[in-house]
C-alpha atoms as a PDB file:
ATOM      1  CA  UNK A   1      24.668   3.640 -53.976  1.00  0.00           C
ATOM      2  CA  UNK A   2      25.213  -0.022 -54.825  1.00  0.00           C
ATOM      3  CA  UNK A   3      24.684  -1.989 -57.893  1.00  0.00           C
ATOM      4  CA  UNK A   4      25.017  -5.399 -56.684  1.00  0.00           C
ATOM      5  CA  UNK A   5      26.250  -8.003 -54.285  1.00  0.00           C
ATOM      6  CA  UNK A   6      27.521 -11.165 -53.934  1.00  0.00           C
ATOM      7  CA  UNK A   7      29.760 -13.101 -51.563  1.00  0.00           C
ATOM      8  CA  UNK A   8      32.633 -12.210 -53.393  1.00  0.00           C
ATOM      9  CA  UNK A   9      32.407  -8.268 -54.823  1.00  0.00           C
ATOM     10  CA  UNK A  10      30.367  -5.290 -54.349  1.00  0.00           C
ATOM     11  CA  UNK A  11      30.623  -2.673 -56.111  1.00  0.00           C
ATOM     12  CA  UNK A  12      29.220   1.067 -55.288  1.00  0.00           C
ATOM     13  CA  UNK A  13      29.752   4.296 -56.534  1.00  0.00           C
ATOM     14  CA  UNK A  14      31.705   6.788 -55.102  1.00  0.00           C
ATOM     15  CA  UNK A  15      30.764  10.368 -55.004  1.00  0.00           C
ATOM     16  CA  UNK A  16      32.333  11.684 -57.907  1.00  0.00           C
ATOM     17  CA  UNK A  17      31.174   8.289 -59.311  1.00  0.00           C
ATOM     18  CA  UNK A  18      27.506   9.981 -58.868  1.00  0.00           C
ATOM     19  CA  UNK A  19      28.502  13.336 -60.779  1.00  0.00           C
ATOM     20  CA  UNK A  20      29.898  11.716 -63.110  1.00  0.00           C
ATOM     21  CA  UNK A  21      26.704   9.540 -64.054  1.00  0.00           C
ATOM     22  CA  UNK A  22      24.378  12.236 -63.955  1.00  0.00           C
ATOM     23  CA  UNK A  23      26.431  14.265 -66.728  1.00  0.00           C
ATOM     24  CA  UNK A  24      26.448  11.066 -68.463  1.00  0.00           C
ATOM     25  CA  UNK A  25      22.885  10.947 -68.592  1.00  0.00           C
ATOM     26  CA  UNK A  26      22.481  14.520 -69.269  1.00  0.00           C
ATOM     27  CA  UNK A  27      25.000  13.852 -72.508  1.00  0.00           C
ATOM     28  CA  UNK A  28      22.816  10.982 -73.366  1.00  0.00           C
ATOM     29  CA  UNK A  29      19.558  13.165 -73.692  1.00  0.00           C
ATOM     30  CA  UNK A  30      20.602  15.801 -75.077  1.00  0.00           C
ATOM     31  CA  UNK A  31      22.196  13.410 -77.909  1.00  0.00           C
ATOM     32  CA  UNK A  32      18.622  11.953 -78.282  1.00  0.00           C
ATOM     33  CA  UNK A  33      17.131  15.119 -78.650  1.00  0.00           C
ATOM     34  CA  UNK A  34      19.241  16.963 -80.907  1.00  0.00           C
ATOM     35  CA  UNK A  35      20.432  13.707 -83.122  1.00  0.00           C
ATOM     36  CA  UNK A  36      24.056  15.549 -83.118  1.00  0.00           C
ATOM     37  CA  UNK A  37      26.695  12.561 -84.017  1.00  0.00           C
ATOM     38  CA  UNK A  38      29.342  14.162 -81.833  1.00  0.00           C
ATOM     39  CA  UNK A  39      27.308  14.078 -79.295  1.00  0.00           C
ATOM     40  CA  UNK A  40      26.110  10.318 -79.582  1.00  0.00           C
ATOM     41  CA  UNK A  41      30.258   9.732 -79.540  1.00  0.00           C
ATOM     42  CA  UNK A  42      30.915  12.148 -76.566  1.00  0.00           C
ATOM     43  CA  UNK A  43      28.113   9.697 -74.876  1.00  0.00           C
ATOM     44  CA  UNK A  44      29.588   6.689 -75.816  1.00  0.00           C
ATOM     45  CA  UNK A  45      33.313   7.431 -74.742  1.00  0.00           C
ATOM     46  CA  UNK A  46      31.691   8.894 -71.733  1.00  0.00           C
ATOM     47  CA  UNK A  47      30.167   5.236 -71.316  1.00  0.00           C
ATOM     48  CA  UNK A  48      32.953   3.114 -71.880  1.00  0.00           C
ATOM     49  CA  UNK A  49      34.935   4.917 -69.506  1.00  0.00           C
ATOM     50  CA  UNK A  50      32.573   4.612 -66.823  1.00  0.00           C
ATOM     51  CA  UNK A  51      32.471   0.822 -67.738  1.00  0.00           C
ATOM     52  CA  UNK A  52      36.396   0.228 -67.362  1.00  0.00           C
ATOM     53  CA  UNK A  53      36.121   2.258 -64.074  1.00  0.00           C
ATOM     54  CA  UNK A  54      34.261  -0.710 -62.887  1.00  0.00           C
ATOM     55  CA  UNK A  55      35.829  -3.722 -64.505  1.00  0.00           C
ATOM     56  CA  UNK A  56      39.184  -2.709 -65.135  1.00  0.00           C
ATOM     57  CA  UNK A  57      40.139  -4.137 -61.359  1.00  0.00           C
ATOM     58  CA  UNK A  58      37.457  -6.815 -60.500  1.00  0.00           C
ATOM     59  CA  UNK A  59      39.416  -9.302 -61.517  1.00  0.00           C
ATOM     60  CA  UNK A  60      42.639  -8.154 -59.726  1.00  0.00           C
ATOM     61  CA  UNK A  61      40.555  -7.827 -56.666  1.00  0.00           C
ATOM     62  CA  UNK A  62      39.255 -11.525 -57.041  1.00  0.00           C
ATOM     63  CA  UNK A  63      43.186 -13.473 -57.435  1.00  0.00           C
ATOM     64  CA  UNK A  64      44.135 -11.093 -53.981  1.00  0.00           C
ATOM     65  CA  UNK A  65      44.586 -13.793 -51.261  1.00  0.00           C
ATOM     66  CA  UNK A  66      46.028 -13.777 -47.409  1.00  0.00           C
ATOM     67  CA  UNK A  67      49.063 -15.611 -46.866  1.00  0.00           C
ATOM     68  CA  UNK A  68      49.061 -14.857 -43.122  1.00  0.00           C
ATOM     69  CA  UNK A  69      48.205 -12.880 -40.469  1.00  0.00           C
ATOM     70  CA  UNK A  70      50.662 -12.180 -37.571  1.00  0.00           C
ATOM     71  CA  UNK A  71      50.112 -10.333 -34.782  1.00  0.00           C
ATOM     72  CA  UNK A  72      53.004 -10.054 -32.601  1.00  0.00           C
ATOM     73  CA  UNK A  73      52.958  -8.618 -29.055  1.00  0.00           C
ATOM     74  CA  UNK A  74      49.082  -7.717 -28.934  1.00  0.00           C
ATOM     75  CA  UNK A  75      48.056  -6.051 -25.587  1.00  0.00           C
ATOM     76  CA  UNK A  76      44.877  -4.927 -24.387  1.00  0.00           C
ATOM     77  CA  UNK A  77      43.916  -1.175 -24.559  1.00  0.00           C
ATOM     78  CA  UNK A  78      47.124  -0.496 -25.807  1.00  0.00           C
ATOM     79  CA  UNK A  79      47.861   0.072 -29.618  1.00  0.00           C
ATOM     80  CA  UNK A  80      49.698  -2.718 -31.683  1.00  0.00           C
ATOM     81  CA  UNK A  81      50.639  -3.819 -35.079  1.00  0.00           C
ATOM     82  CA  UNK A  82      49.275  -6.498 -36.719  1.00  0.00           C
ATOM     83  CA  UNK A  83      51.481  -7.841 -39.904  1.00  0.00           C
ATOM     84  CA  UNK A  84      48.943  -8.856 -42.775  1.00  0.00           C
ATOM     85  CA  UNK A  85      50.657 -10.712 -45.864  1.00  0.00           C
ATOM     86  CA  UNK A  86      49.149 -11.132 -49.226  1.00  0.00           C
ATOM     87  CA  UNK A  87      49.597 -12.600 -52.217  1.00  0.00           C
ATOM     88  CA  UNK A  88      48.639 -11.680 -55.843  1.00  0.00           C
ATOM     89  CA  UNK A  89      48.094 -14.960 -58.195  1.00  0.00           C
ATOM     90  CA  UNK A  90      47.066 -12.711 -61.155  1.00  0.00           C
ATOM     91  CA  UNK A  91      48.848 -10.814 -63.541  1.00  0.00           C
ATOM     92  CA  UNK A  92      46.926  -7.573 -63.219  1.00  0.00           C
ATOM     93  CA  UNK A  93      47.368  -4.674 -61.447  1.00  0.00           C
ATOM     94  CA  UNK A  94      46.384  -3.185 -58.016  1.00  0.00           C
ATOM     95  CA  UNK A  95      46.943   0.224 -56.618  1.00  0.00           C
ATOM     96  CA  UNK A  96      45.329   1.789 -53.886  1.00  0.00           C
ATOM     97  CA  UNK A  97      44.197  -0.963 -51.815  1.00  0.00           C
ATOM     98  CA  UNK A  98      42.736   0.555 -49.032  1.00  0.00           C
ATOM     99  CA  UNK A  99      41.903  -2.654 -46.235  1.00  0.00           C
ATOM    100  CA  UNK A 100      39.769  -2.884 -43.363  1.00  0.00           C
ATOM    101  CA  UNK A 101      40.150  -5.951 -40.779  1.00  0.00           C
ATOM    102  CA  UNK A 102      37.239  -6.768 -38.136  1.00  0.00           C
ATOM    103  CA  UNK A 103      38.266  -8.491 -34.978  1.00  0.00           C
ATOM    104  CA  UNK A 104      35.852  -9.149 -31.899  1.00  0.00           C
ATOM    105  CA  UNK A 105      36.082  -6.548 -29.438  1.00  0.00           C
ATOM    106  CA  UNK A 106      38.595  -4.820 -30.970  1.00  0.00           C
ATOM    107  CA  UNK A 107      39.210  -1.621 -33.205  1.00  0.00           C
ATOM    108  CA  UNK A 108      41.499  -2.214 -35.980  1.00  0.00           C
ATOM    109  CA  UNK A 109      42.589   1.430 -37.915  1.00  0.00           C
ATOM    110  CA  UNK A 110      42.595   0.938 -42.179  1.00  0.00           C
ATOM    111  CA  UNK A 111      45.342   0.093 -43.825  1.00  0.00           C
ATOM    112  CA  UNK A 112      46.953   1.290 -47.249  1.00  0.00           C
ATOM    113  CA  UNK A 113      48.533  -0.848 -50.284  1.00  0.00           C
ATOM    114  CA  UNK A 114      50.011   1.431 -52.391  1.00  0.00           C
ATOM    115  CA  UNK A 115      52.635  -0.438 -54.171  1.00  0.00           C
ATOM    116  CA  UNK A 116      51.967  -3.001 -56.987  1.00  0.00           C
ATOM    117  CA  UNK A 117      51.612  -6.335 -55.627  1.00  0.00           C
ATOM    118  CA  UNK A 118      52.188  -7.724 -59.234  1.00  0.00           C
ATOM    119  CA  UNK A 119      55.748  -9.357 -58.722  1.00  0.00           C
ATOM    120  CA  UNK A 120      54.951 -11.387 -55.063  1.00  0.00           C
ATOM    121  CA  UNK A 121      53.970 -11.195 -51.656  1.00  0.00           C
ATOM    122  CA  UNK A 122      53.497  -7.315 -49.767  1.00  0.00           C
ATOM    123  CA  UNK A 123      53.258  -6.650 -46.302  1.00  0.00           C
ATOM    124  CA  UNK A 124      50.649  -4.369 -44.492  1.00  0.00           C
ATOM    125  CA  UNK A 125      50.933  -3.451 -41.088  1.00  0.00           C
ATOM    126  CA  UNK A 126      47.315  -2.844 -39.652  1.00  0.00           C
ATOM    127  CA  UNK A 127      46.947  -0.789 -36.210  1.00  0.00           C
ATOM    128  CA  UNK A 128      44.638  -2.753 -33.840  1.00  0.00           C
ATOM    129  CA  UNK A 129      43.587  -1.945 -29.873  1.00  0.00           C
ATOM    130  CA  UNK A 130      42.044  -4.750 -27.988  1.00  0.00           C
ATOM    131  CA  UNK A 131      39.790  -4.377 -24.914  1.00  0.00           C
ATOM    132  CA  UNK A 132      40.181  -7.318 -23.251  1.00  0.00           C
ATOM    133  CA  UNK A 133      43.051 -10.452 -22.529  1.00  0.00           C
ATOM    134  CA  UNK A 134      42.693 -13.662 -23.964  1.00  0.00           C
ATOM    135  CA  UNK A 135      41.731 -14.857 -27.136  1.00  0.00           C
ATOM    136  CA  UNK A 136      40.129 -12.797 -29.810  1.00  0.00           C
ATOM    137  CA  UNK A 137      38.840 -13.940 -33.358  1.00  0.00           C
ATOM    138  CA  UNK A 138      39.630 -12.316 -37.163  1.00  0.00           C
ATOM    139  CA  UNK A 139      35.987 -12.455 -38.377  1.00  0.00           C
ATOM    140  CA  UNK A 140      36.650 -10.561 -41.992  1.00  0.00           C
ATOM    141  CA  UNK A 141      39.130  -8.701 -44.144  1.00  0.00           C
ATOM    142  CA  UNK A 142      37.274  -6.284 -46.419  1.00  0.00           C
ATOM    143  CA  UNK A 143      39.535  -5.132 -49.349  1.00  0.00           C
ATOM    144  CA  UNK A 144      38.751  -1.971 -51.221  1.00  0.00           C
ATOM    145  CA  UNK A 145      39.584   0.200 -53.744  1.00  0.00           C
ATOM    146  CA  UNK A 146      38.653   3.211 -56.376  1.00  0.00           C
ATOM    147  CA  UNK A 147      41.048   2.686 -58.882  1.00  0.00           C
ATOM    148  CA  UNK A 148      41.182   3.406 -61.665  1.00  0.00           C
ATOM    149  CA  UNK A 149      39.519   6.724 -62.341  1.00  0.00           C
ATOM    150  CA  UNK A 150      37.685   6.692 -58.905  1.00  0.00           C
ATOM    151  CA  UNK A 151      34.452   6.749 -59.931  1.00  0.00           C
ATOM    152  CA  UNK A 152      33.392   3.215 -58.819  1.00  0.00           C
ATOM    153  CA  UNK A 153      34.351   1.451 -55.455  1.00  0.00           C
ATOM    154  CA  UNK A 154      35.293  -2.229 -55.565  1.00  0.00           C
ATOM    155  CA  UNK A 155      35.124  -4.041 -52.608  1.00  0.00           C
ATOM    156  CA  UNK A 156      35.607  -7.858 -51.685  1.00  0.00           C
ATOM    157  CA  UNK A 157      35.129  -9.547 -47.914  1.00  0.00           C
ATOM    158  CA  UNK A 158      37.276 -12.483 -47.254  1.00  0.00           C
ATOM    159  CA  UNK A 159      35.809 -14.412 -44.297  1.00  0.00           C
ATOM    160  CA  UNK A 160      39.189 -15.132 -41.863  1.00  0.00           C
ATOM    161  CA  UNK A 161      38.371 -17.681 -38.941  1.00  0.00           C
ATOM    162  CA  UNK A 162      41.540 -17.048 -37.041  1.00  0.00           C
ATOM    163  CA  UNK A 163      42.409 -16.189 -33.489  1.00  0.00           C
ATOM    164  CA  UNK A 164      44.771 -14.121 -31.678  1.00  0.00           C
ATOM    165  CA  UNK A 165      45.794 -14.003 -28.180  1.00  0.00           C
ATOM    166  CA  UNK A 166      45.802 -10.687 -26.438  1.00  0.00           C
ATOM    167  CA  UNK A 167      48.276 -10.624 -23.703  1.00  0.00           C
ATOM    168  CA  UNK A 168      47.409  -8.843 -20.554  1.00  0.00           C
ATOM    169  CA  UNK A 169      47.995  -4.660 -20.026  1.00  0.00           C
ATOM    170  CA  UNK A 170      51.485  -4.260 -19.045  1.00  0.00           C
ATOM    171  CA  UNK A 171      50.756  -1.784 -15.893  1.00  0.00           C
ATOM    172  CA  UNK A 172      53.905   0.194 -14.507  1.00  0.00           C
ATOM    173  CA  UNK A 173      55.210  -2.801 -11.514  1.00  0.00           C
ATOM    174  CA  UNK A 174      55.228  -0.703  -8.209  1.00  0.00           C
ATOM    175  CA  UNK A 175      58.792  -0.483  -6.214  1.00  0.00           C
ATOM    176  CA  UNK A 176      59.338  -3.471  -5.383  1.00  0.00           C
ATOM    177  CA  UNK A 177      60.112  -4.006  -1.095  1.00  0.00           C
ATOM    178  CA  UNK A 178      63.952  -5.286  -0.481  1.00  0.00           C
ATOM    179  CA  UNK A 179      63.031  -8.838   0.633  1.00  0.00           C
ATOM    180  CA  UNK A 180      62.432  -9.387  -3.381  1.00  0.00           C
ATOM    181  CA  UNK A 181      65.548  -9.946  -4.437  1.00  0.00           C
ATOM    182  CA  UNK A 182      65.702 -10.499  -7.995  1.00  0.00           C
ATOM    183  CA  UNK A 183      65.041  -6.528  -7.531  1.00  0.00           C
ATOM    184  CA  UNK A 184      68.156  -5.944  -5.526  1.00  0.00           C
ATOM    185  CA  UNK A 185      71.283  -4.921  -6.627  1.00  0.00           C
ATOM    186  CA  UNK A 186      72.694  -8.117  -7.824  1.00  0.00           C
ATOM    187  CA  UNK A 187      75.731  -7.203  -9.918  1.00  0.00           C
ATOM    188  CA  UNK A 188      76.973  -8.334 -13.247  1.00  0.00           C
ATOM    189  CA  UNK A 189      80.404  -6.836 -12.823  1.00  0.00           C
ATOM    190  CA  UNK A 190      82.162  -6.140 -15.999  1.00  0.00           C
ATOM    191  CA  UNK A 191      85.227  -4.311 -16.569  1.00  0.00           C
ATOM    192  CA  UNK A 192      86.021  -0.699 -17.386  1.00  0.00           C
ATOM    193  CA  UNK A 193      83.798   1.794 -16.515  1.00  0.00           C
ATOM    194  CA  UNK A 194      79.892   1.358 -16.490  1.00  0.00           C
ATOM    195  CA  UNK A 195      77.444   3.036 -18.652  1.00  0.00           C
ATOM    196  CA  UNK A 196      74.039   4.158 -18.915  1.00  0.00           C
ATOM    197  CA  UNK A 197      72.155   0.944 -20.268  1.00  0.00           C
ATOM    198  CA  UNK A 198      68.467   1.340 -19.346  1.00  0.00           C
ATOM    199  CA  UNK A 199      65.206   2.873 -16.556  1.00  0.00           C
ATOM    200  CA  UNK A 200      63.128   0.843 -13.741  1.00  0.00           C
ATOM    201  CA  UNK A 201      61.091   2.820 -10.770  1.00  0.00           C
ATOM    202  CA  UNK A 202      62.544   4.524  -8.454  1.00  0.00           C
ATOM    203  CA  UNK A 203      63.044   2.088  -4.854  1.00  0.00           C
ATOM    204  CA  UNK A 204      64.209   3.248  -2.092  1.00  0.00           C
ATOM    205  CA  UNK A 205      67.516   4.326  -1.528  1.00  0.00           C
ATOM    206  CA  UNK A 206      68.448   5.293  -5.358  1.00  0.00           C
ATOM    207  CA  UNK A 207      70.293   8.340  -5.423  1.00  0.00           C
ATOM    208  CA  UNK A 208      68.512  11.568  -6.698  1.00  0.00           C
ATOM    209  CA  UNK A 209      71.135  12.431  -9.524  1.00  0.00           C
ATOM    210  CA  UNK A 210      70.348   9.151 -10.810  1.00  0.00           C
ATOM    211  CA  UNK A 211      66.570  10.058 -11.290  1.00  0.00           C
ATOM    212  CA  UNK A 212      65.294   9.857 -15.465  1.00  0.00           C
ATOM    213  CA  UNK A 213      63.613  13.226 -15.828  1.00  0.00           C
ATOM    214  CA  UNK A 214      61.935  12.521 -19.179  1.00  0.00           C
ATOM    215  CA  UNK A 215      61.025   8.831 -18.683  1.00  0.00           C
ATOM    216  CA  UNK A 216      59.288  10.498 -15.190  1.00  0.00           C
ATOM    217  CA  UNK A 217      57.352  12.435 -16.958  1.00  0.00           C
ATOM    218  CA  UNK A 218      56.113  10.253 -19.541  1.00  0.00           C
ATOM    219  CA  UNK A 219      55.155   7.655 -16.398  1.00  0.00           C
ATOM    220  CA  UNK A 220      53.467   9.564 -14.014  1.00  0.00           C
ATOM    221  CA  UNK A 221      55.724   8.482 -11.618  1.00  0.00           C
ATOM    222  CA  UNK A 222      59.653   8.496 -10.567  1.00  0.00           C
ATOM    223  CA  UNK A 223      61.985   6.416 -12.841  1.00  0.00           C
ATOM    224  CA  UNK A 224      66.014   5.699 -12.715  1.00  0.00           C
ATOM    225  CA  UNK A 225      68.686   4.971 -14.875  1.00  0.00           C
ATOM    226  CA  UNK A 226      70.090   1.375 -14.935  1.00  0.00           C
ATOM    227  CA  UNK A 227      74.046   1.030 -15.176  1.00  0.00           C
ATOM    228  CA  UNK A 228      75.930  -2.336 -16.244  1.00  0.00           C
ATOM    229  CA  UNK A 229      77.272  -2.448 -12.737  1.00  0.00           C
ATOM    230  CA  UNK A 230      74.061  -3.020 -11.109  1.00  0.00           C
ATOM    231  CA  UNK A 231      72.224  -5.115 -13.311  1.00  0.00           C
ATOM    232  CA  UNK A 232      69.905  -7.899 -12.064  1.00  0.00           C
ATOM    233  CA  UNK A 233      70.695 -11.490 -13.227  1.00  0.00           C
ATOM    234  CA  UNK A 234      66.918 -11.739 -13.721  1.00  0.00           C
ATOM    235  CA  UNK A 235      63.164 -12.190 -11.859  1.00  0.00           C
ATOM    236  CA  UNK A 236      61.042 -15.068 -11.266  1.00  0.00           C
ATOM    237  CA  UNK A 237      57.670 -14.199 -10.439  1.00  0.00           C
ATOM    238  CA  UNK A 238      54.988 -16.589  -8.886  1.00  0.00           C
ATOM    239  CA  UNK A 239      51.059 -16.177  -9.169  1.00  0.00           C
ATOM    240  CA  UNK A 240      49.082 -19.144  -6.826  1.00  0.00           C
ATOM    241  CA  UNK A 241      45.592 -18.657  -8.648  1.00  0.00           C
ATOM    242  CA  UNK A 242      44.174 -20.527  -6.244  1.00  0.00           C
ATOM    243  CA  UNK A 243      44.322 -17.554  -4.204  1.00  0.00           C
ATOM    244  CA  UNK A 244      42.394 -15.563  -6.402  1.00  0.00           C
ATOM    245  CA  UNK A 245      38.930 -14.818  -7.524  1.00  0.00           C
ATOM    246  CA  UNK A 246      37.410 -13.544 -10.543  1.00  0.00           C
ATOM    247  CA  UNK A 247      37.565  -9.764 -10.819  1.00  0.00           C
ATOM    248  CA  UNK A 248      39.102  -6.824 -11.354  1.00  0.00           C
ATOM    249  CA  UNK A 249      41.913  -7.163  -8.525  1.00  0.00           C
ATOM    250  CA  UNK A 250      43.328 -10.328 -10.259  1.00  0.00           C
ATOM    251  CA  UNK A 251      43.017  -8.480 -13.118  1.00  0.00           C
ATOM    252  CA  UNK A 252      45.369  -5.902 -12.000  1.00  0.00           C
ATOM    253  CA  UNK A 253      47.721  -8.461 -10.478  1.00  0.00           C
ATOM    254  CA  UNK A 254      47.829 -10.042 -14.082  1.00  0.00           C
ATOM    255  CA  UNK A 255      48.463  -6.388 -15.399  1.00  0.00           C
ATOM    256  CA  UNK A 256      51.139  -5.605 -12.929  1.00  0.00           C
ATOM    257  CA  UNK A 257      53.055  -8.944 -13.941  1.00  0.00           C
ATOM    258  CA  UNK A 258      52.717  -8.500 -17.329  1.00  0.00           C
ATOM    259  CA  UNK A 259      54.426  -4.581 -16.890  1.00  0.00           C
ATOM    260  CA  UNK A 260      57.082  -6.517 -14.696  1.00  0.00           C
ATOM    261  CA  UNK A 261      57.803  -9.021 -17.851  1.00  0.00           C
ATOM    262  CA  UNK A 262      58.022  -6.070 -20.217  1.00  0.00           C
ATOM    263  CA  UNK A 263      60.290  -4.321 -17.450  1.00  0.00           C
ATOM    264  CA  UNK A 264      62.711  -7.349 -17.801  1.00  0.00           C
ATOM    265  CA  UNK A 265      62.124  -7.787 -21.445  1.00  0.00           C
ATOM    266  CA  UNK A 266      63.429  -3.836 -22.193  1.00  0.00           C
ATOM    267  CA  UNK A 267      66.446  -4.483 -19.612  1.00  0.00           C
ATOM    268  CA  UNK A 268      67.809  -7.774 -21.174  1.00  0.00           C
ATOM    269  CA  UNK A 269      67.137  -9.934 -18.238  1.00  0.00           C
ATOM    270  CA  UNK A 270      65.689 -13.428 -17.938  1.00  0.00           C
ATOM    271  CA  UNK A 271      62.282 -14.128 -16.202  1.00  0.00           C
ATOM    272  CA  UNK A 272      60.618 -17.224 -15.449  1.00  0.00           C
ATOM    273  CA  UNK A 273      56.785 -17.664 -14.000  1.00  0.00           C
ATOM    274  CA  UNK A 274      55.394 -20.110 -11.832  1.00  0.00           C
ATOM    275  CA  UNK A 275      51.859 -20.613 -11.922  1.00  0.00           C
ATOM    276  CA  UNK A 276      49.861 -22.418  -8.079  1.00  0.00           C
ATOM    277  CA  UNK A 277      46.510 -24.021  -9.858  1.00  0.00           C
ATOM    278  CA  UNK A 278      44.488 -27.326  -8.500  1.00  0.00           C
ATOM    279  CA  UNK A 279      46.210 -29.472 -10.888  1.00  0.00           C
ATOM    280  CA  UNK A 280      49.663 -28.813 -10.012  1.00  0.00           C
ATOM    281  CA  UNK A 281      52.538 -26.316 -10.427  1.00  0.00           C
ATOM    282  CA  UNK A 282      53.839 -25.243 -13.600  1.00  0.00           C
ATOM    283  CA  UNK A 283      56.386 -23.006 -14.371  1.00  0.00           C
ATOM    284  CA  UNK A 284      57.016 -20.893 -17.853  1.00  0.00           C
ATOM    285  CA  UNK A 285      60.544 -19.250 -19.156  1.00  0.00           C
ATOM    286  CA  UNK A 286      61.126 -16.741 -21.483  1.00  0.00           C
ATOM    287  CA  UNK A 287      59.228 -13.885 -22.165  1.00  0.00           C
ATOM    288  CA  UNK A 288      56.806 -14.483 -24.482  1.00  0.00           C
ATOM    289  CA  UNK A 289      55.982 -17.603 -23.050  1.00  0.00           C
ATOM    290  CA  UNK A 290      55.140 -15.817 -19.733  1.00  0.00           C
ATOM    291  CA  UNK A 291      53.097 -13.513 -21.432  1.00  0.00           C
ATOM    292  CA  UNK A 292      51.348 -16.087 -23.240  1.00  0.00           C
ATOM    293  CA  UNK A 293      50.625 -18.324 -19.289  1.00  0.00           C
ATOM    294  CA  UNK A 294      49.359 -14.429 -18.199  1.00  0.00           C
ATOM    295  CA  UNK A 295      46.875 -14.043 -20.882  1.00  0.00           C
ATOM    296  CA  UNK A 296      45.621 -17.147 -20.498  1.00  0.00           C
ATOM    297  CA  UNK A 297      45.368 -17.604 -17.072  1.00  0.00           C
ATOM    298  CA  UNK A 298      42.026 -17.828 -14.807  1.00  0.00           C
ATOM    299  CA  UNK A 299      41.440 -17.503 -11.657  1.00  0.00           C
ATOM    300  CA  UNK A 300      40.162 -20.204  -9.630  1.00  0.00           C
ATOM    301  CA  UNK A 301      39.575 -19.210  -6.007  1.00  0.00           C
ATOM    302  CA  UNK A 302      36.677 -17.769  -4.485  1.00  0.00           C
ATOM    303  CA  UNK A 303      38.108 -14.460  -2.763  1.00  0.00           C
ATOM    304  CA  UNK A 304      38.659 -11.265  -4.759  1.00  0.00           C
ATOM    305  CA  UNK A 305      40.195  -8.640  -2.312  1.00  0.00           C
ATOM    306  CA  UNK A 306      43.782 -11.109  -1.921  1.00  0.00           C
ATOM    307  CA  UNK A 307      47.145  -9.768  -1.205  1.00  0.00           C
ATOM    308  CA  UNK A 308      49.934 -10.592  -4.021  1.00  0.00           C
ATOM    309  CA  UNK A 309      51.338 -14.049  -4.172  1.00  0.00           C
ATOM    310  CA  UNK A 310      54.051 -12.420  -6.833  1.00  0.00           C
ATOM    311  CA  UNK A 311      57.602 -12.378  -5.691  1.00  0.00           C
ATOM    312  CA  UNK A 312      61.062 -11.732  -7.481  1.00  0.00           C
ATOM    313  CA  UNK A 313      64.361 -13.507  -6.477  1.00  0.00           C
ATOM    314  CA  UNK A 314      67.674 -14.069  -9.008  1.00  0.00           C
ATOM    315  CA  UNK A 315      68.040 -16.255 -11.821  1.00  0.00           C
ATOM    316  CA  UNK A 316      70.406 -18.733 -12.275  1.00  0.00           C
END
């Protein structure tokens, strides 16, 4: 049940909100009727309260403002945080802000205020899953709350015309053959004894005791653990999109890269991409960067059924 609109606040009563009203009006004619004093101040009080229910935090509600929206590493069907700041210019005060954020083909979970955001800027985290790469827009942020009392629901849309860039599904990279040498066994050797440091699939010749039970599990698939003594100096991957069409193989290949780059990312080691188009060659470093060229990249050949043009070799 709403009692108005405008492009700032709305405000709508809440279920108890309802209850509460229709005792209200109940108090009210029975005052009328009976002309009992007591009850004409029962009716009032009951009134007023009602009233501050609904202005007591419209005001609060209006000085809340963004102060910036981050979203971090954002893949597709895969759940991720998204940092939302915000800034109170009043001097009233807020309590359970409840906020709901509306991206473009995305699903973004409600988040929760619950501290005062009287003395600066607070920090919500906001759980969002994407469906697709690329770039997605922030249409609206819809703040809402009950408080005080909870009988009245105030609730203000702030129009956000921001984008974020979804980086591609990082899909499990399959064993990589032994020609690709950035997946060898190119040692850092460092002394004293090795240790445990991290997991990658299982390739061929890895030794059965060194097989990760519980990350092989959680995969689907066969994963080892890493040791200092055998870690890669890094990966460079290539991707000729020239060789690709539009579809969902190159949108595999994209996903398979992008679970290589988080591979290296979780290991410590560097990675570089370099990108075949028409207009030239172009190669990224880092990994954000790389994920950034994947998310963004489009295929511009005509075949869609293409072997990979994605190889691995050590960094200097």
């Amino acid at each position: 049940m709403k009692l108005w609109n405008d492009r700032r606040l709305r405000l709508s009563l809440t279920r108890l909100g309802v209850q509460y009203l229709l005792v209200l009006l109940a108090v009210g004619a029975f005052s009328v009727n009976t002309g009992n004093n007591l009850l004409y101040l029962v009716f009032a009080l009951m009134l007023g309260l009602f009233l501050v229910s609904g202005i007591l935090s419209r005001r609060v509600l209006q000085e809340l403002q963004v102060t910036g929206l981050e979203a971090g590493s954002l893949f597709a069907r895969v759940r991720g945080g998204l940092r939302l700041r915000l800034q109170a210019t009043g001097r009233g005060r807020l309590r359970g802000l409840e906020l709901h954020l509306t991206l473009d083909d995305a699903t973004v979970q409600p988040g929760f205020l619950e501290r005062d955001t009287q003395t600066g800027e607070s920090v919500v985290v906001l759980h969002a899953r994407a469906g697709h790469r690329g770039w997605t827009r922030v249409r609206a942020l819809e703040l809402r709350t009950c408080y005080p009392f909870g009988l009245m629901e105030k609730a203000r849309i702030l129009a956000l015309e921001e984008s974020l860039l979804v980086l591609p599904h990082p899909r499990t990279p399959p064993a990589a053959p032994a020609s690709w040498r950035g997946e060898g066994r190119h040692s850092l050797l460092k002394e004293g004894t090795s240790s445990p440091e991290g997991t990658r699939p299982l390739r061929q010749g890895d030794a059965p005791g060194r097989v990760h039970w519980k990350r092989t599990a959680q995969r689907g698939q066969p994963w080892v653990r890493t040791f200092e003594e055998d870690r890669p100096l890094g990966m460079h991957l290539r991707l000729d999109l020239r060789a690709w069409g539009p579809g969902r193989s190159f949108e595999r290949e994209l996903e398979r890269l992008s679970g290589a780059v988080l591979q290296a990312r979780l290991q410590k080691r560097a990675i570089s991409l370099e990108l075949h188009d028409p207009v030239g060659v172009r190669e990224v470093r880092g990994h954000t960067p790389c994920w950034h060229a994947l998310a963004l990249a489009q295929a511009t050949g005509t075949g869609e059924d293409t072997i990979s043009h994605a190889v691995a070799a050590p960094l200097s």
